[in-house]
C-alpha atoms as a PDB file:
ATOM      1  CA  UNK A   1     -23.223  -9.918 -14.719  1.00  0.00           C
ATOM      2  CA  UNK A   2     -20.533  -8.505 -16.773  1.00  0.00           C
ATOM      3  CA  UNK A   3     -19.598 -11.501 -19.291  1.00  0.00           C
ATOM      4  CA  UNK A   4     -15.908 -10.613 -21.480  1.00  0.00           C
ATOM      5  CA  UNK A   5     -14.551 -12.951 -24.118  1.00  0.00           C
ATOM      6  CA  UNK A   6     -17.763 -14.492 -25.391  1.00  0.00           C
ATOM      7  CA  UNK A   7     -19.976 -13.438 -28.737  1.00  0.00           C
ATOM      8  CA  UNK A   8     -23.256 -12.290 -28.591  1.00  0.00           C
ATOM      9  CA  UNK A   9     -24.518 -15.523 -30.489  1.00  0.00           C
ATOM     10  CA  UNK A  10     -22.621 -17.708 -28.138  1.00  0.00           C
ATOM     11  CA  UNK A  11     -24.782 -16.381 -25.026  1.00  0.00           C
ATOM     12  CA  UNK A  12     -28.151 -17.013 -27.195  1.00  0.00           C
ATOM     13  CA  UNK A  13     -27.229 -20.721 -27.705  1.00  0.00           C
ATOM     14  CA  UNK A  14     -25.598 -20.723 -24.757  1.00  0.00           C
ATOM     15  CA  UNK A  15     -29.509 -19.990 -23.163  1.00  0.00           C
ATOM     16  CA  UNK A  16     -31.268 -21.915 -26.335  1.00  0.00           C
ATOM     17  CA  UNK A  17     -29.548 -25.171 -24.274  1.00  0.00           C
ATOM     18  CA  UNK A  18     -29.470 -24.131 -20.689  1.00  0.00           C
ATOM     19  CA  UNK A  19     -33.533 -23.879 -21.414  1.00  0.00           C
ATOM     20  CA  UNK A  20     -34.675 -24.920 -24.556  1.00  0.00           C
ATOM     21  CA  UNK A  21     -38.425 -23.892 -23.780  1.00  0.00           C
ATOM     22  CA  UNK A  22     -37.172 -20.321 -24.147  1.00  0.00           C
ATOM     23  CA  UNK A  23     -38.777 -18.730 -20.350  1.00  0.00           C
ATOM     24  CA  UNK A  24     -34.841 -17.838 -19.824  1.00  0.00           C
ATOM     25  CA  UNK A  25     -33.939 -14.717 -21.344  1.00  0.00           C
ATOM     26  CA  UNK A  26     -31.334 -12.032 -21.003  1.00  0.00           C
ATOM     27  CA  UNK A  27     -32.542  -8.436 -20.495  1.00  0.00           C
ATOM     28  CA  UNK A  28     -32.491  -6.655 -22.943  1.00  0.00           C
ATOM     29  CA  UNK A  29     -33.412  -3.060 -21.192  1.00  0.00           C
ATOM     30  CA  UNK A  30     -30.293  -4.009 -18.668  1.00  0.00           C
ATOM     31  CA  UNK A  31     -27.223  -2.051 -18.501  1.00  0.00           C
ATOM     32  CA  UNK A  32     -24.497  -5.445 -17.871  1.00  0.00           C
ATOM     33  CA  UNK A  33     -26.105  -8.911 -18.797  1.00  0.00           C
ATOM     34  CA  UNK A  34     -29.071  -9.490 -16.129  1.00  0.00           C
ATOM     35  CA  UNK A  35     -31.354 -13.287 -16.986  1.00  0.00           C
ATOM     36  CA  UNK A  36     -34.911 -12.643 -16.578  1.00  0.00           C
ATOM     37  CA  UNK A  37     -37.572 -15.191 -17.467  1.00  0.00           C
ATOM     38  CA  UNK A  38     -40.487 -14.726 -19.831  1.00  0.00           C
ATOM     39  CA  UNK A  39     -42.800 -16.320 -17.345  1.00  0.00           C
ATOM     40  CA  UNK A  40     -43.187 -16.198 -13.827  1.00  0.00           C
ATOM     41  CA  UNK A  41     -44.814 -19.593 -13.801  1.00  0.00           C
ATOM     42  CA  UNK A  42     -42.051 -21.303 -16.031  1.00  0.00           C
ATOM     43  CA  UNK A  43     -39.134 -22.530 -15.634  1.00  0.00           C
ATOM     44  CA  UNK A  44     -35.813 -20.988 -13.933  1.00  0.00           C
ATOM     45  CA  UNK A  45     -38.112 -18.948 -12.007  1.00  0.00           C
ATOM     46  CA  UNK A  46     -37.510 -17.336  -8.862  1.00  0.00           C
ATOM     47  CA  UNK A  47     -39.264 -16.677  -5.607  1.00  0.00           C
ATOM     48  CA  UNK A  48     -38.875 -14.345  -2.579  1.00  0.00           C
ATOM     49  CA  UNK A  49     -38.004 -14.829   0.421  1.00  0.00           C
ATOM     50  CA  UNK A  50     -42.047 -14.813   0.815  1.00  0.00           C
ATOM     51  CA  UNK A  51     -43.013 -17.248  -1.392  1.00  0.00           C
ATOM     52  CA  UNK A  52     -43.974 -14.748  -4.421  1.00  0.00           C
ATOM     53  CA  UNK A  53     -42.035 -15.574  -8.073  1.00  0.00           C
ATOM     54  CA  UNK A  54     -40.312 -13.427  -9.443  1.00  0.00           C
ATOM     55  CA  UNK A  55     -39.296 -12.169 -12.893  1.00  0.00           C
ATOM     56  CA  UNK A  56     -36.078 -12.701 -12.360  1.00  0.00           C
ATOM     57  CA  UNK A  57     -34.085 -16.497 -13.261  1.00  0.00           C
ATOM     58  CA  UNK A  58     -33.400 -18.404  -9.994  1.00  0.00           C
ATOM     59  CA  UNK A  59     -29.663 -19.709  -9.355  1.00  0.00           C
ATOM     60  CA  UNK A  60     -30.197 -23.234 -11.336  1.00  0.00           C
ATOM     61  CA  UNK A  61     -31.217 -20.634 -14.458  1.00  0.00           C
ATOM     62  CA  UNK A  62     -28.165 -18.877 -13.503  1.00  0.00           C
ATOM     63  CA  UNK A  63     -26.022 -22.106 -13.255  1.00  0.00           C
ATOM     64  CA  UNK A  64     -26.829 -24.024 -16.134  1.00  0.00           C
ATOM     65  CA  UNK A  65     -26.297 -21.089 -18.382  1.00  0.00           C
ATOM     66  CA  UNK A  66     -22.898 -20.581 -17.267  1.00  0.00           C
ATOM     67  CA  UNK A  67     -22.101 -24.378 -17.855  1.00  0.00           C
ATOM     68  CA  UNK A  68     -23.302 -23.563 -21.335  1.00  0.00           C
ATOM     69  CA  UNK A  69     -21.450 -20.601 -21.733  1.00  0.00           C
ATOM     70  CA  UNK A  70     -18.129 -21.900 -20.871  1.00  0.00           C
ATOM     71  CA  UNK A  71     -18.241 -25.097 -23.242  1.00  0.00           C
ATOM     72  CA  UNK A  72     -19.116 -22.459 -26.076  1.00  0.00           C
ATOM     73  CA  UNK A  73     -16.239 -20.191 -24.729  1.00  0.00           C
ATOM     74  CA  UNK A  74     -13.900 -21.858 -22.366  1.00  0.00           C
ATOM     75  CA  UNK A  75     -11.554 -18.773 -21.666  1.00  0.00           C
ATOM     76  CA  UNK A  76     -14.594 -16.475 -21.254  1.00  0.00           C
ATOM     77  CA  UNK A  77     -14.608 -14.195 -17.845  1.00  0.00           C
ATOM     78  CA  UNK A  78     -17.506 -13.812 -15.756  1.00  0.00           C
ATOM     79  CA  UNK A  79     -18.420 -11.252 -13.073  1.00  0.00           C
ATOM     80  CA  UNK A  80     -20.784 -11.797 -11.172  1.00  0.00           C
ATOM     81  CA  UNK A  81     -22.300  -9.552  -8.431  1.00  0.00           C
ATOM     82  CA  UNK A  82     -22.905 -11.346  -4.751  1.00  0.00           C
ATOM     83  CA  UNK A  83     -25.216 -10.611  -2.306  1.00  0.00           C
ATOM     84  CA  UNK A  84     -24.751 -12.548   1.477  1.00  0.00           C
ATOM     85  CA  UNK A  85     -21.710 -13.496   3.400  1.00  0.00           C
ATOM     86  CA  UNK A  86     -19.205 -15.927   3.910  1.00  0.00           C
ATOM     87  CA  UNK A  87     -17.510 -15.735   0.398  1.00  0.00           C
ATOM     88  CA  UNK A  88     -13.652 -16.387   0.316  1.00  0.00           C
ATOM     89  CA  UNK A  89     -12.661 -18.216  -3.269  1.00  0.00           C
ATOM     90  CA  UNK A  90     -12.458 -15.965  -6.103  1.00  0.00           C
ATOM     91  CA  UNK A  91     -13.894 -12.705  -4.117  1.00  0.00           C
ATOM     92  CA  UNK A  92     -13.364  -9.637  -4.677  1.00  0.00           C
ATOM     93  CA  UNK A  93     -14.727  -5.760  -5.686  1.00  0.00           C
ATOM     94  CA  UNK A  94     -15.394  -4.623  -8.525  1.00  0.00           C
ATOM     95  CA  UNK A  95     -16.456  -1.783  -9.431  1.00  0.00           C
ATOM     96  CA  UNK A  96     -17.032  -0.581  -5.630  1.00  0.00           C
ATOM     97  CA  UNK A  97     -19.286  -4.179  -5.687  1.00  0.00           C
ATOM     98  CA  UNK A  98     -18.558  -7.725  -4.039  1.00  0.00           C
ATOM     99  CA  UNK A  99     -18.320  -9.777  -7.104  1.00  0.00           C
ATOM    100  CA  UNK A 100     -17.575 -13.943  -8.218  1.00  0.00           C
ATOM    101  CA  UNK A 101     -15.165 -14.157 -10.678  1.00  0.00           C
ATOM    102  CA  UNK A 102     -15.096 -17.329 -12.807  1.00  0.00           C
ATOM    103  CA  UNK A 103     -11.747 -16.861 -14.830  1.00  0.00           C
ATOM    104  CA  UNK A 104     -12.354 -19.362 -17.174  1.00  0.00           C
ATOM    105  CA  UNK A 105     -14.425 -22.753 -17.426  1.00  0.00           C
ATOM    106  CA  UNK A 106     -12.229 -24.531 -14.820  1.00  0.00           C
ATOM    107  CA  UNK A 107     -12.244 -21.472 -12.562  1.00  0.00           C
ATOM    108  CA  UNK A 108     -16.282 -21.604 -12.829  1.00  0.00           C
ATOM    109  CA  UNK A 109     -16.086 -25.511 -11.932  1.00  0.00           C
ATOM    110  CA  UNK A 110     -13.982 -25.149  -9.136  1.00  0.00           C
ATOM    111  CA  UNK A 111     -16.311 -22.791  -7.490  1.00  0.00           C
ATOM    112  CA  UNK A 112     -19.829 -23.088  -8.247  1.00  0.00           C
ATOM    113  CA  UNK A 113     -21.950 -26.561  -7.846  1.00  0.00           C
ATOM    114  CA  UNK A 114     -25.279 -27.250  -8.999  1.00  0.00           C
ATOM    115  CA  UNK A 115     -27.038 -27.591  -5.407  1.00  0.00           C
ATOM    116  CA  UNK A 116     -23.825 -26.289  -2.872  1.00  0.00           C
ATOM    117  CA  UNK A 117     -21.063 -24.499  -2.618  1.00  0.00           C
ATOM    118  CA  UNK A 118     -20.377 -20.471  -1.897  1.00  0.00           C
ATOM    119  CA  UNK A 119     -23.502 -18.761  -3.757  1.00  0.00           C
ATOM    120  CA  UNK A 120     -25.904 -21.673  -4.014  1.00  0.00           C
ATOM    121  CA  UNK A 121     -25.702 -21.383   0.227  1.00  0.00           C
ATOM    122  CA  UNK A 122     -25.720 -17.608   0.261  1.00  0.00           C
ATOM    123  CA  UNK A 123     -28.525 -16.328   1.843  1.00  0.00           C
ATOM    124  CA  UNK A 124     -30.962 -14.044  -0.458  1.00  0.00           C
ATOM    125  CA  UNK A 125     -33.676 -13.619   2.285  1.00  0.00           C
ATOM    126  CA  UNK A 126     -33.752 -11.561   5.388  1.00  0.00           C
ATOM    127  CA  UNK A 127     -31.781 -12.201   9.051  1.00  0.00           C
ATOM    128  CA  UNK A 128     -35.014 -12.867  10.711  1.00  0.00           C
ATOM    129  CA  UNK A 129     -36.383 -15.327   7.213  1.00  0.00           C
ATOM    130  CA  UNK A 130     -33.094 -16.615   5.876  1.00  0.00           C
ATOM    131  CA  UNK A 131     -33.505 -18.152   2.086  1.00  0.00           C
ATOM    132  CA  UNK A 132     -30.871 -19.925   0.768  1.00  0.00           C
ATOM    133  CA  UNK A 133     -30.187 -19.046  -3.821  1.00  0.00           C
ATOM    134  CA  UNK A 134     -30.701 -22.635  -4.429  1.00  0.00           C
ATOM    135  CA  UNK A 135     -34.033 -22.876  -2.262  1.00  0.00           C
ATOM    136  CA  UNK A 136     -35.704 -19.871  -3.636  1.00  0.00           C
ATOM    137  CA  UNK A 137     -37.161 -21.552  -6.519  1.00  0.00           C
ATOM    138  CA  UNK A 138     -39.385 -24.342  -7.750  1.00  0.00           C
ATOM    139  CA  UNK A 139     -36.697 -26.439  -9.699  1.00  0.00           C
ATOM    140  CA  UNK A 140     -36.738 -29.089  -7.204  1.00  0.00           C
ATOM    141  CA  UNK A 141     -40.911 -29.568  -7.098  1.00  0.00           C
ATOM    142  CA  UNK A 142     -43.494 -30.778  -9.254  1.00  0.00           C
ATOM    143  CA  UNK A 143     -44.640 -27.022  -9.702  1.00  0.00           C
ATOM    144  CA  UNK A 144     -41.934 -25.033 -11.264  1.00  0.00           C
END
């Protein structure tokens, strides 16, 4: 993600809310802003489109960190890279990549949900295994 507009302590409260038992974390060995978790095991983590977590934070990490961001800085820009198809609103490349842009905290609201929507439906798993971002996680079960 490359975040503009927004101070450095805005994105650590902006996480200290968006998980206040501290597993979310931004990378801090990453060239843009990447959100990693502490803990596999904890919350906001992710899984494969086999079933193993990951290090990395799942789209609900993702999500409620941006809601956090942009009531801390409304006019802030976010770019985000995409991976999957069928994206239309706010597309576009960057940087030779397909990014989301959320121009702004009403831009954000207008195109990203909690549980639907254009990335949340994208598929992060394979043709033959398809994963949707917001299934490829535990935030929905007793386990995560």
């Amino acid at each position: 993600m490359d975040i503009r507009g927004v101070r450095q302590q805005d994105m650590e409260r902006a996480l200290a809310i968006a998980d206040p038992t501290g597993n979310l974390i931004l990378d801090p060995a990453a060239s843009s802003t990447r959100l990693r978790v502490q803990d596999s095991k904890g919350r906001f983590h992710r899984r494969s489109h086999t079933g193993r977590r990951m290090p990395s934070a799942c789209y609900h990490g993702h999500y409620a960190f941006m809601c956090h961001l942009f009531d801390l800085a409304p006019d802030a820009v976010i770019r985000s890279s995409c991976i999957g198809q069928g994206y239309s609103l706010g597309e576009s490349y960057w940087g030779g990549q397909r990014t989301m842009v959320y121009a702004g905290r009403d831009s954000f609201h207008d195109q990203a949900q909690p549980d639907g929507g254009m990335i949340a439906d994208a598929n992060c798993g394979s043709i033959m295994d398809p994963l949707r971002y917001a299934d490829a996680c535990d935030c929905g079960s007793e386990d995560a």
